[in-house]
Every structure is written in C-alpha cells, then in structure tokens.
PDB file of N, CA and C in Angstrom:
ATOM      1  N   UNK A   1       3.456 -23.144 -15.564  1.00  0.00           N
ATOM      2  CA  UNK A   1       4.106 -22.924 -14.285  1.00  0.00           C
ATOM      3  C   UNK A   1       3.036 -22.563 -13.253  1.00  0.00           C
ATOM      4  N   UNK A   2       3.086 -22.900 -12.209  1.00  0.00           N
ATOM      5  CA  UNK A   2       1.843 -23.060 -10.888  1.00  0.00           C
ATOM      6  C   UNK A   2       2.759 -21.800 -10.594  1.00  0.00           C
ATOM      7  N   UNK A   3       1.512 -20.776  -9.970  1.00  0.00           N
ATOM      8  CA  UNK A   3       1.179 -19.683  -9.361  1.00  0.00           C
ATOM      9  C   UNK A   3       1.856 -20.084  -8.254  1.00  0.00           C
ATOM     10  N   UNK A   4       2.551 -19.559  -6.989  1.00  0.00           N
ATOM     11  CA  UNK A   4       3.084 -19.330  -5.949  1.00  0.00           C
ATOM     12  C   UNK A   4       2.465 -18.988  -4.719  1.00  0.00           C
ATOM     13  N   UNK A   5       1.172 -17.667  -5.275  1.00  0.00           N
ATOM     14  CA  UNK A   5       1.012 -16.894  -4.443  1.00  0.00           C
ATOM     15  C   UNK A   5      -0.685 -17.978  -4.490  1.00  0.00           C
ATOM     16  N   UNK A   6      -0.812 -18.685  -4.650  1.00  0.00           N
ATOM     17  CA  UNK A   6      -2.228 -19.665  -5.084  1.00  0.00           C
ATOM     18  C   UNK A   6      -2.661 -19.525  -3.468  1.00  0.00           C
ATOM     19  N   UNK A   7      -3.424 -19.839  -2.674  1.00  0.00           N
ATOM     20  CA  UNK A   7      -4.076 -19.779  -1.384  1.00  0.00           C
ATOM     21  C   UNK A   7      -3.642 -19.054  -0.468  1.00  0.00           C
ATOM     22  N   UNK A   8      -3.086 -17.663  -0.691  1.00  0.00           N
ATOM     23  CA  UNK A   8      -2.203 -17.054   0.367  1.00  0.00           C
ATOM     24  C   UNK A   8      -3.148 -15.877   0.460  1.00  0.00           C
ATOM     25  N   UNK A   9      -3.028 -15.304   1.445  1.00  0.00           N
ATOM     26  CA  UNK A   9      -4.199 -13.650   2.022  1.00  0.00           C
ATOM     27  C   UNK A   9      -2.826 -12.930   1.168  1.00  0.00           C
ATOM     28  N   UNK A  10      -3.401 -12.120   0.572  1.00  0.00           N
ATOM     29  CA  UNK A  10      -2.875 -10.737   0.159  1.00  0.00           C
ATOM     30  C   UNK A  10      -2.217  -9.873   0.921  1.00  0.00           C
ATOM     31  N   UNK A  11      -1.084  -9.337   0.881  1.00  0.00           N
ATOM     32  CA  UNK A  11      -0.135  -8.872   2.253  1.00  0.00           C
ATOM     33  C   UNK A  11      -0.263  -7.151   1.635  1.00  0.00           C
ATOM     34  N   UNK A  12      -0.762  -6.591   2.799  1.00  0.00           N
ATOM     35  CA  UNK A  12      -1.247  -5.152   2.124  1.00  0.00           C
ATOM     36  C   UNK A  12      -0.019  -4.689   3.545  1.00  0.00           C
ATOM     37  N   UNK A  13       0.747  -3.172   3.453  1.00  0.00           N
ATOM     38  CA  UNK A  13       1.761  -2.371   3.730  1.00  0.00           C
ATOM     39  C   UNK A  13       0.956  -1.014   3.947  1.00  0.00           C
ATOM     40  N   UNK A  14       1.598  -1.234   5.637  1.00  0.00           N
ATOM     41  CA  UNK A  14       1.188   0.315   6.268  1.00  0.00           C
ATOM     42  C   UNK A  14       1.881   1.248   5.314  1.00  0.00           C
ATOM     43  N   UNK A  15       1.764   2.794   5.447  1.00  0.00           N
ATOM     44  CA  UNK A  15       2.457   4.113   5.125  1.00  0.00           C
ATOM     45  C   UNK A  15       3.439   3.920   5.003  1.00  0.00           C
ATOM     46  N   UNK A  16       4.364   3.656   6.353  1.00  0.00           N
ATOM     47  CA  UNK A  16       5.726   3.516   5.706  1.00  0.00           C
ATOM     48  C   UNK A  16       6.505   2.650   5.428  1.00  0.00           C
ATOM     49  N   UNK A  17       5.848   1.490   5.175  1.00  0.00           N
ATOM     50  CA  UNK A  17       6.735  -0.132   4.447  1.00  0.00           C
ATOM     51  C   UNK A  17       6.267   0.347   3.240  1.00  0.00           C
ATOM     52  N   UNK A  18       5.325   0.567   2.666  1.00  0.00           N
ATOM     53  CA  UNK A  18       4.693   0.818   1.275  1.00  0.00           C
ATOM     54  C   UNK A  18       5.367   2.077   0.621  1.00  0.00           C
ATOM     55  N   UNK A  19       6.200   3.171   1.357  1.00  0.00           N
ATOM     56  CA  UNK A  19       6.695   4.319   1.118  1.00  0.00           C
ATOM     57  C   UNK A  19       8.297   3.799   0.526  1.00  0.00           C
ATOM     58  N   UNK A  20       8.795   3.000   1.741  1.00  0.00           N
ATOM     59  CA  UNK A  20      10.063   2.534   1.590  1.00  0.00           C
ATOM     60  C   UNK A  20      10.174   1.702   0.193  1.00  0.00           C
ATOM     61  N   UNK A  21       8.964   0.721  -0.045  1.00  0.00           N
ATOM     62  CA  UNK A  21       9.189   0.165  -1.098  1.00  0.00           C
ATOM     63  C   UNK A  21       8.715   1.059  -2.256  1.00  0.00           C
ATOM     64  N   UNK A  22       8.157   1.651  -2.332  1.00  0.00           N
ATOM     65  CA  UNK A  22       8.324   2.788  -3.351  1.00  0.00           C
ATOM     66  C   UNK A  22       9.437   3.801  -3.618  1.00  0.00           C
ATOM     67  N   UNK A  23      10.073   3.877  -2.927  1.00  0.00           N
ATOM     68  CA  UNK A  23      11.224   4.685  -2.457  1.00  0.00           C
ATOM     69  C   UNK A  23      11.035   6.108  -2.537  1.00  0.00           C
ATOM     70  N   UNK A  24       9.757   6.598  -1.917  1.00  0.00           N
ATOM     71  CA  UNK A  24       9.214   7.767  -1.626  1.00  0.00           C
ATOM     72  C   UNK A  24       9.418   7.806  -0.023  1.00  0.00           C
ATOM     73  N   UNK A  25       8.195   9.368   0.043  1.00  0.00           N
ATOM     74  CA  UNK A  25       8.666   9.492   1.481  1.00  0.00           C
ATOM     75  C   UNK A  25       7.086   9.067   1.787  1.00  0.00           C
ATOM     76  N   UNK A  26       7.145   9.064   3.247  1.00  0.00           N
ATOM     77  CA  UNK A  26       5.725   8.825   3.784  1.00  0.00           C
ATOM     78  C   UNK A  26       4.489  10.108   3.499  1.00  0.00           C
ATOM     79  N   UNK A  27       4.831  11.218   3.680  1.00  0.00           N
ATOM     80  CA  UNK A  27       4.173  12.550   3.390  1.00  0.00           C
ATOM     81  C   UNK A  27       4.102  12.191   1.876  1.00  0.00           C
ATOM     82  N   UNK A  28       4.661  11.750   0.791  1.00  0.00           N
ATOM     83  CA  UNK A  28       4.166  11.978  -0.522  1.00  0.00           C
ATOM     84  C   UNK A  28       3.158  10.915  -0.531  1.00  0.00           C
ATOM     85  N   UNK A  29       3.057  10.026  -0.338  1.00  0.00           N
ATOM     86  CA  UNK A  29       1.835   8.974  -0.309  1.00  0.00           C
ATOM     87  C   UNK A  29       0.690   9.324   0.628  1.00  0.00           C
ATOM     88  N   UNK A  30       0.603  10.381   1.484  1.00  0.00           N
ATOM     89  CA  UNK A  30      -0.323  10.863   1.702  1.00  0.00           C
ATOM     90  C   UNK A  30      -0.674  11.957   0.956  1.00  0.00           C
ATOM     91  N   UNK A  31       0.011  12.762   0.317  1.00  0.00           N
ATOM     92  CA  UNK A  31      -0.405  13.422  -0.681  1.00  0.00           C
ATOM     93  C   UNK A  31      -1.289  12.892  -1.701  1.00  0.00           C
ATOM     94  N   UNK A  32      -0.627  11.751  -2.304  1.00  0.00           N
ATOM     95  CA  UNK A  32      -0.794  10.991  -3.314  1.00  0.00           C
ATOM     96  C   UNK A  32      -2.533  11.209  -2.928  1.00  0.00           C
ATOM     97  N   UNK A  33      -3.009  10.304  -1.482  1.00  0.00           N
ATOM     98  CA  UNK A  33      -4.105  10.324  -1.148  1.00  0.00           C
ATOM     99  C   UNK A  33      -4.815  11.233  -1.112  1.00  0.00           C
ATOM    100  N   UNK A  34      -4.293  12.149  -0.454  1.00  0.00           N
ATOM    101  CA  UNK A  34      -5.211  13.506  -0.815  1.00  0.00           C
ATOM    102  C   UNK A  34      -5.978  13.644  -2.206  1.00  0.00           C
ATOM    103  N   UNK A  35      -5.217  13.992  -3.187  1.00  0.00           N
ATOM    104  CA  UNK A  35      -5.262  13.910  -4.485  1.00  0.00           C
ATOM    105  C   UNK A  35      -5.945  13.322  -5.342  1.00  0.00           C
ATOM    106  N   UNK A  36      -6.627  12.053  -4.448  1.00  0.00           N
ATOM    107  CA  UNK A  36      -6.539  10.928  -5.581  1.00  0.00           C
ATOM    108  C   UNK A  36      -5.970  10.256  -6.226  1.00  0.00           C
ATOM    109  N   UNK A  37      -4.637  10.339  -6.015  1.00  0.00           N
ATOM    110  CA  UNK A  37      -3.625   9.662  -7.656  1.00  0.00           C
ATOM    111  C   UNK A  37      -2.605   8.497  -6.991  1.00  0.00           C
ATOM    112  N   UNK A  38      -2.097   7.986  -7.201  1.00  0.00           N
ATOM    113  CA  UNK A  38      -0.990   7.484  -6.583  1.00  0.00           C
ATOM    114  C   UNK A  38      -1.504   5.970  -6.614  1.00  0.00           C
ATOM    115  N   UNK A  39      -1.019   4.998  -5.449  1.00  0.00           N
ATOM    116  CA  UNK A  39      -0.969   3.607  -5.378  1.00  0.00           C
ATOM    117  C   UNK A  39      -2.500   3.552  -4.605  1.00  0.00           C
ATOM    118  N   UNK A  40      -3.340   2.447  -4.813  1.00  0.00           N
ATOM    119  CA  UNK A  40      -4.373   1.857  -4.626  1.00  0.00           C
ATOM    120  C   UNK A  40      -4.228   2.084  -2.722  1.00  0.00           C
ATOM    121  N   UNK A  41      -5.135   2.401  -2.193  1.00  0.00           N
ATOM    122  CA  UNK A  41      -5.244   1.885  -0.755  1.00  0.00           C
ATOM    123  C   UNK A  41      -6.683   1.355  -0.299  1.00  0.00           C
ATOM    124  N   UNK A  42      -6.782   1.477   1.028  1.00  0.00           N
ATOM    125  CA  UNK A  42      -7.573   1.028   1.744  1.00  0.00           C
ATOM    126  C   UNK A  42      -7.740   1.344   3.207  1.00  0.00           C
ATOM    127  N   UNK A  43      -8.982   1.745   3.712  1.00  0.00           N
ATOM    128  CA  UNK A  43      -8.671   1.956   4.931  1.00  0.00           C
ATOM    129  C   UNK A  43      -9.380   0.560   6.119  1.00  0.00           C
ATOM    130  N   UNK A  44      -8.908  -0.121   6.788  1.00  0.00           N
ATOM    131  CA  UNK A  44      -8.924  -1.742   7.244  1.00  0.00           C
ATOM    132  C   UNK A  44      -9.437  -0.917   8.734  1.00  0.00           C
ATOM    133  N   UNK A  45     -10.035  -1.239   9.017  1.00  0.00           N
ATOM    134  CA  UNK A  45     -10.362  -0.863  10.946  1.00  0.00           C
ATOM    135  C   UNK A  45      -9.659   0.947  10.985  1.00  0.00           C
ATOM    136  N   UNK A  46      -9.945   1.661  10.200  1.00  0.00           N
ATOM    137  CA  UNK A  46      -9.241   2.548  10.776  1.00  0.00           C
ATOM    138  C   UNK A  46      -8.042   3.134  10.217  1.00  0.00           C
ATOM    139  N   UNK A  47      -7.092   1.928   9.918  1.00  0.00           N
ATOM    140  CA  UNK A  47      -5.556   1.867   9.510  1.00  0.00           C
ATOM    141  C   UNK A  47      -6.005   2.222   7.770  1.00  0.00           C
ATOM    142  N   UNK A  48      -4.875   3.221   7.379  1.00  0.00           N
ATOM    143  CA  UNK A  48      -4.723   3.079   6.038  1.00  0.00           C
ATOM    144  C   UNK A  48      -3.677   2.258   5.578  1.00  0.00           C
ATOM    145  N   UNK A  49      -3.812   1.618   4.455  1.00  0.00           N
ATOM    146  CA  UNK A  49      -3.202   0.156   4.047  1.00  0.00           C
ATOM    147  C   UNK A  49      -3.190   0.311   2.435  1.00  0.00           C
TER     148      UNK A  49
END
C-alpha cells in the first residue's frame, strides 16, 4: 500500500491545536516543556511548534 503522506511538508501545531488534539490544556504542555517530558517540539522563528 503507497504511503499518503509521500511528498508532503510535515504539518507541525501551535500550543493550542496540539493541546486540543491531545485533549489537554495549553498550560500543561507548557509544563510538559518546562520539564522536559511530554510531546516532541520545536521552536521555528521564535514560535513554539
């Protein structure tokens, strides 16, 4: 079965699209960050992602 996602940019989620789909709040995923622990990020120009 052929891959879908084959030549597409990677769709990375501000704080709170990435919160919602976790079904957390926005403050716990900055925790998370604090911490160290939690979902993978990135910071892009500035923006955490």
């Amino acid at each position: 079965m052929p891959n879908t996602m084959d030549g597409l940019s990677p769709r990375f989620l501000r704080t709170p699209e990435a919160a919602r789909y976790l079904g957390l709040s926005g403050r716990t995923l900055e925790k998370h960050r604090t911490y160290g622990t939690g979902p993978t990020y990135r910071t892009i120009g500035g923006r955490v992602v």
